[in-house]
C-alpha atoms as a PDB file:
ATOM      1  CA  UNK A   1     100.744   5.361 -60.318  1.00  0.00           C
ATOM      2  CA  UNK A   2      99.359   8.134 -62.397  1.00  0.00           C
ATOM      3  CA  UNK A   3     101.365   9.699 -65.213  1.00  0.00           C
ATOM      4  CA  UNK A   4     100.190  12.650 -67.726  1.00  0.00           C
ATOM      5  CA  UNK A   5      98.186  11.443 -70.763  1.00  0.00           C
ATOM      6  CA  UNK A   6     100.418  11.600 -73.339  1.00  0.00           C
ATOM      7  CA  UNK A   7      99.960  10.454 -77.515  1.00  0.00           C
ATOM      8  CA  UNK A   8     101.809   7.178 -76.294  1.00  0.00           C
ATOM      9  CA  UNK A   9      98.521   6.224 -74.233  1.00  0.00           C
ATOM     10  CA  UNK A  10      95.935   7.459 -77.366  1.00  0.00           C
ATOM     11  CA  UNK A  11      95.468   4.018 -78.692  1.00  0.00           C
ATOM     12  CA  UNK A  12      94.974   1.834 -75.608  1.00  0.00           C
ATOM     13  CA  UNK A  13      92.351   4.364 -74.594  1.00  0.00           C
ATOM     14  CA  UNK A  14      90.485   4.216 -77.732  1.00  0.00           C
ATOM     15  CA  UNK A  15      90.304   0.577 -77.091  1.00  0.00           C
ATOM     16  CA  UNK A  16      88.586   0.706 -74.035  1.00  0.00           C
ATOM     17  CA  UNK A  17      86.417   3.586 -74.656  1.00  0.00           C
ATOM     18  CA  UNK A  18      85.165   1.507 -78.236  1.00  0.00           C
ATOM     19  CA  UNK A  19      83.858  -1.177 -75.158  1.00  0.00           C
ATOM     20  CA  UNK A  20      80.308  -0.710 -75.061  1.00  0.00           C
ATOM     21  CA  UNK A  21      80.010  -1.570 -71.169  1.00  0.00           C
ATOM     22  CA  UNK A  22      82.490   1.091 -70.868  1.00  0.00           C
ATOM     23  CA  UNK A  23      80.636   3.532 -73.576  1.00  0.00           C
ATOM     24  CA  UNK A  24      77.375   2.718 -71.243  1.00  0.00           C
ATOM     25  CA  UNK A  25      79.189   3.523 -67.908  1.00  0.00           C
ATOM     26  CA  UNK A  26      80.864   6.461 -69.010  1.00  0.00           C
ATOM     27  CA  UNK A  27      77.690   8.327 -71.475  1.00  0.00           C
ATOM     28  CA  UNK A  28      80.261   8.123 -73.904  1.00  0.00           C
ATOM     29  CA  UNK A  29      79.953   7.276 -77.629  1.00  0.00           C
ATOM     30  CA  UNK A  30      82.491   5.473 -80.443  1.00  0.00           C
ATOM     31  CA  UNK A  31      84.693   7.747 -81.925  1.00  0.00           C
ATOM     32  CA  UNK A  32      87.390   7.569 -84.682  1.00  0.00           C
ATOM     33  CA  UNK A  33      91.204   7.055 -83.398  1.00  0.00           C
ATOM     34  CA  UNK A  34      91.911  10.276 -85.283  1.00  0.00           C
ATOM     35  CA  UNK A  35      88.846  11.939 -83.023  1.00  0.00           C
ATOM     36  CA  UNK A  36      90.261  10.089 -80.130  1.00  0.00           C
ATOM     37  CA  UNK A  37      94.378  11.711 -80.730  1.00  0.00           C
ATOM     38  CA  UNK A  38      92.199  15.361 -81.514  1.00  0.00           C
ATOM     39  CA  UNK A  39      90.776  14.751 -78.137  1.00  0.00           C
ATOM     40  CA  UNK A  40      94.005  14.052 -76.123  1.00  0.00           C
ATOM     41  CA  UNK A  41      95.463  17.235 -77.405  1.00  0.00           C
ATOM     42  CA  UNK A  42      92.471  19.317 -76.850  1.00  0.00           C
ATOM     43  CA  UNK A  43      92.730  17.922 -73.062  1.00  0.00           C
ATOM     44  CA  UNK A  44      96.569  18.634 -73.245  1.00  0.00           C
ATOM     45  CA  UNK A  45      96.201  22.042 -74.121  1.00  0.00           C
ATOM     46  CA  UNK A  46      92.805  23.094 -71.945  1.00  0.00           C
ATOM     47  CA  UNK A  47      94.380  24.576 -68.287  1.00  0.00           C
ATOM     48  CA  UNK A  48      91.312  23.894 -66.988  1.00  0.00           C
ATOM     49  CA  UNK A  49      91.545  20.090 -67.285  1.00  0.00           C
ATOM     50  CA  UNK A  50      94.023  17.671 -66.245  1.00  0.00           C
ATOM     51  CA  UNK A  51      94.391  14.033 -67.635  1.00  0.00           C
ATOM     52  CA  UNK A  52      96.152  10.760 -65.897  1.00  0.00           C
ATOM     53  CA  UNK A  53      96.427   7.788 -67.282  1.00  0.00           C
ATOM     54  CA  UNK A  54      96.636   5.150 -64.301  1.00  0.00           C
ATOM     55  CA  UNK A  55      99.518   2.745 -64.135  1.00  0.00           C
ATOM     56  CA  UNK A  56      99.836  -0.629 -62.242  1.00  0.00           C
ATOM     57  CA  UNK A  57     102.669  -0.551 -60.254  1.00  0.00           C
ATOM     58  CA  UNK A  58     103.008  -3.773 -59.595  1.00  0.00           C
ATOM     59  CA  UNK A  59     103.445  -4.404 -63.879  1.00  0.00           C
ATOM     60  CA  UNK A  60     106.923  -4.523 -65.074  1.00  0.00           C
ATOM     61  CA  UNK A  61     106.351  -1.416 -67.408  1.00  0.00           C
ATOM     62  CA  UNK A  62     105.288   0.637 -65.215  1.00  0.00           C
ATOM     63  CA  UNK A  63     108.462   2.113 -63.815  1.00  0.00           C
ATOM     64  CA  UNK A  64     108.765   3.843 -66.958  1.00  0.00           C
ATOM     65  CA  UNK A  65     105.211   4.850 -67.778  1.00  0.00           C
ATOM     66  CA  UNK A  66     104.315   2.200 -70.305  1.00  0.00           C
ATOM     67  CA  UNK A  67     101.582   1.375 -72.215  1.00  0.00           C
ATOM     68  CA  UNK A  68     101.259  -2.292 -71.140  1.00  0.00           C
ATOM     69  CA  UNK A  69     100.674  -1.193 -67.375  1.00  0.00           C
ATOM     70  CA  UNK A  70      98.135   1.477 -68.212  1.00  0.00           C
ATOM     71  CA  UNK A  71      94.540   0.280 -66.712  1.00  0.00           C
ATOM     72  CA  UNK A  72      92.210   3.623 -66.749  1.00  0.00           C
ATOM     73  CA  UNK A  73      92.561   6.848 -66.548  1.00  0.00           C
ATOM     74  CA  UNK A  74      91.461  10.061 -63.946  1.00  0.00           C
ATOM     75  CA  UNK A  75      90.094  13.355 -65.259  1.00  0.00           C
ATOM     76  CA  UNK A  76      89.762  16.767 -63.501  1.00  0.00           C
ATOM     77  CA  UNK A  77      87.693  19.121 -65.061  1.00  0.00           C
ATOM     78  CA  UNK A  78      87.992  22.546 -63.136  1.00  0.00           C
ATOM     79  CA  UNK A  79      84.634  24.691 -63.063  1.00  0.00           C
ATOM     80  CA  UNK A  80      85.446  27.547 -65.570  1.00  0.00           C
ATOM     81  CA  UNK A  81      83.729  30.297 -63.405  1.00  0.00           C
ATOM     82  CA  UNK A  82      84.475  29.094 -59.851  1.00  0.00           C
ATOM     83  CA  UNK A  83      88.094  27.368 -60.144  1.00  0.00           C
ATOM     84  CA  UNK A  84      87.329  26.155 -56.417  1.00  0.00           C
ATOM     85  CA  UNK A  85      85.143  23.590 -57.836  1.00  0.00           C
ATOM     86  CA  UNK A  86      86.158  20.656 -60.038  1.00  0.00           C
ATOM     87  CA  UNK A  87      84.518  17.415 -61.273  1.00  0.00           C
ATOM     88  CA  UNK A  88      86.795  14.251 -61.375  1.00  0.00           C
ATOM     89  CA  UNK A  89      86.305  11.549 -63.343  1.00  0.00           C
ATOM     90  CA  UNK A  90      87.937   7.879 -62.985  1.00  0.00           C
ATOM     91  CA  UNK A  91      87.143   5.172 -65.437  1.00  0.00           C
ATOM     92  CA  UNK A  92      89.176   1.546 -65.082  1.00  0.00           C
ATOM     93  CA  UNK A  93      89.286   0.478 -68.820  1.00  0.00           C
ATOM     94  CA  UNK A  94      91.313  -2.900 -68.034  1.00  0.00           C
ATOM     95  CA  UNK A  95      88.730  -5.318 -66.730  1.00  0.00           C
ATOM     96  CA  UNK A  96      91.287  -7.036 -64.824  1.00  0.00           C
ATOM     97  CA  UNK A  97      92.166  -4.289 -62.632  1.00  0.00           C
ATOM     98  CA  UNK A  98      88.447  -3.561 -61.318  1.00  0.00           C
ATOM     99  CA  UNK A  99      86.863  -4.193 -58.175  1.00  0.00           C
ATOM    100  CA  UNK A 100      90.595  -4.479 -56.113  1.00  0.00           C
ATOM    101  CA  UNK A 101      89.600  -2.471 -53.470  1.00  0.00           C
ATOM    102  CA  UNK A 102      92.250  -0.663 -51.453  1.00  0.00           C
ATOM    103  CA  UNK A 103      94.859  -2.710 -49.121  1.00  0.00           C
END
């Protein structure tokens, strides 16, 4: 399931992203929690982005978009001069939901 990225989701984000197998994977580098809420509402705000976190359905929180089933997130950056164009972006931050495959 994918559900906006909200403040809610902030923290269990910075904890993956402060992995540095994620950091590596993703060109990213360790920022402060503070950065990391900044961030979120600077994504929030920008029309031409849009930010999921991604649930597991099959966890008990999910059903109403907790934090406990939240295992990545999806980004889609849309190009500012040709909005035809976008770049998405999908990073599994919970290492226990990698490598499932689709069914």
């Amino acid at each position: 399931m994918l559900v906006p990225y909200r403040r809610k989701f902030v923290e269990k984000y910075h904890g993956w992203m402060e992995d540095a197998w994620i950091q590596a994977q993703t060109a990213s580098e360790s920022v402060s929690l503070e950065e990391e809420f900044a961030a979120q509402q600077a994504w929030c705000d920008d029309f031409l982005k849009c930010t999921f976190i991604i649930l597991d359905a099959t966890h008990a929180d999910s059903a109403e978009g907790g934090t406990g089933a939240a295992v990545g997130d999806i980004n889609l950056v849309l190009g500012r001069d040709d909005q035809t164009e976008a770049e998405v972006m999908v990073m599994v931050g919970e290492a226990g939901s990698r490598r499932k495959g689709s069914s």
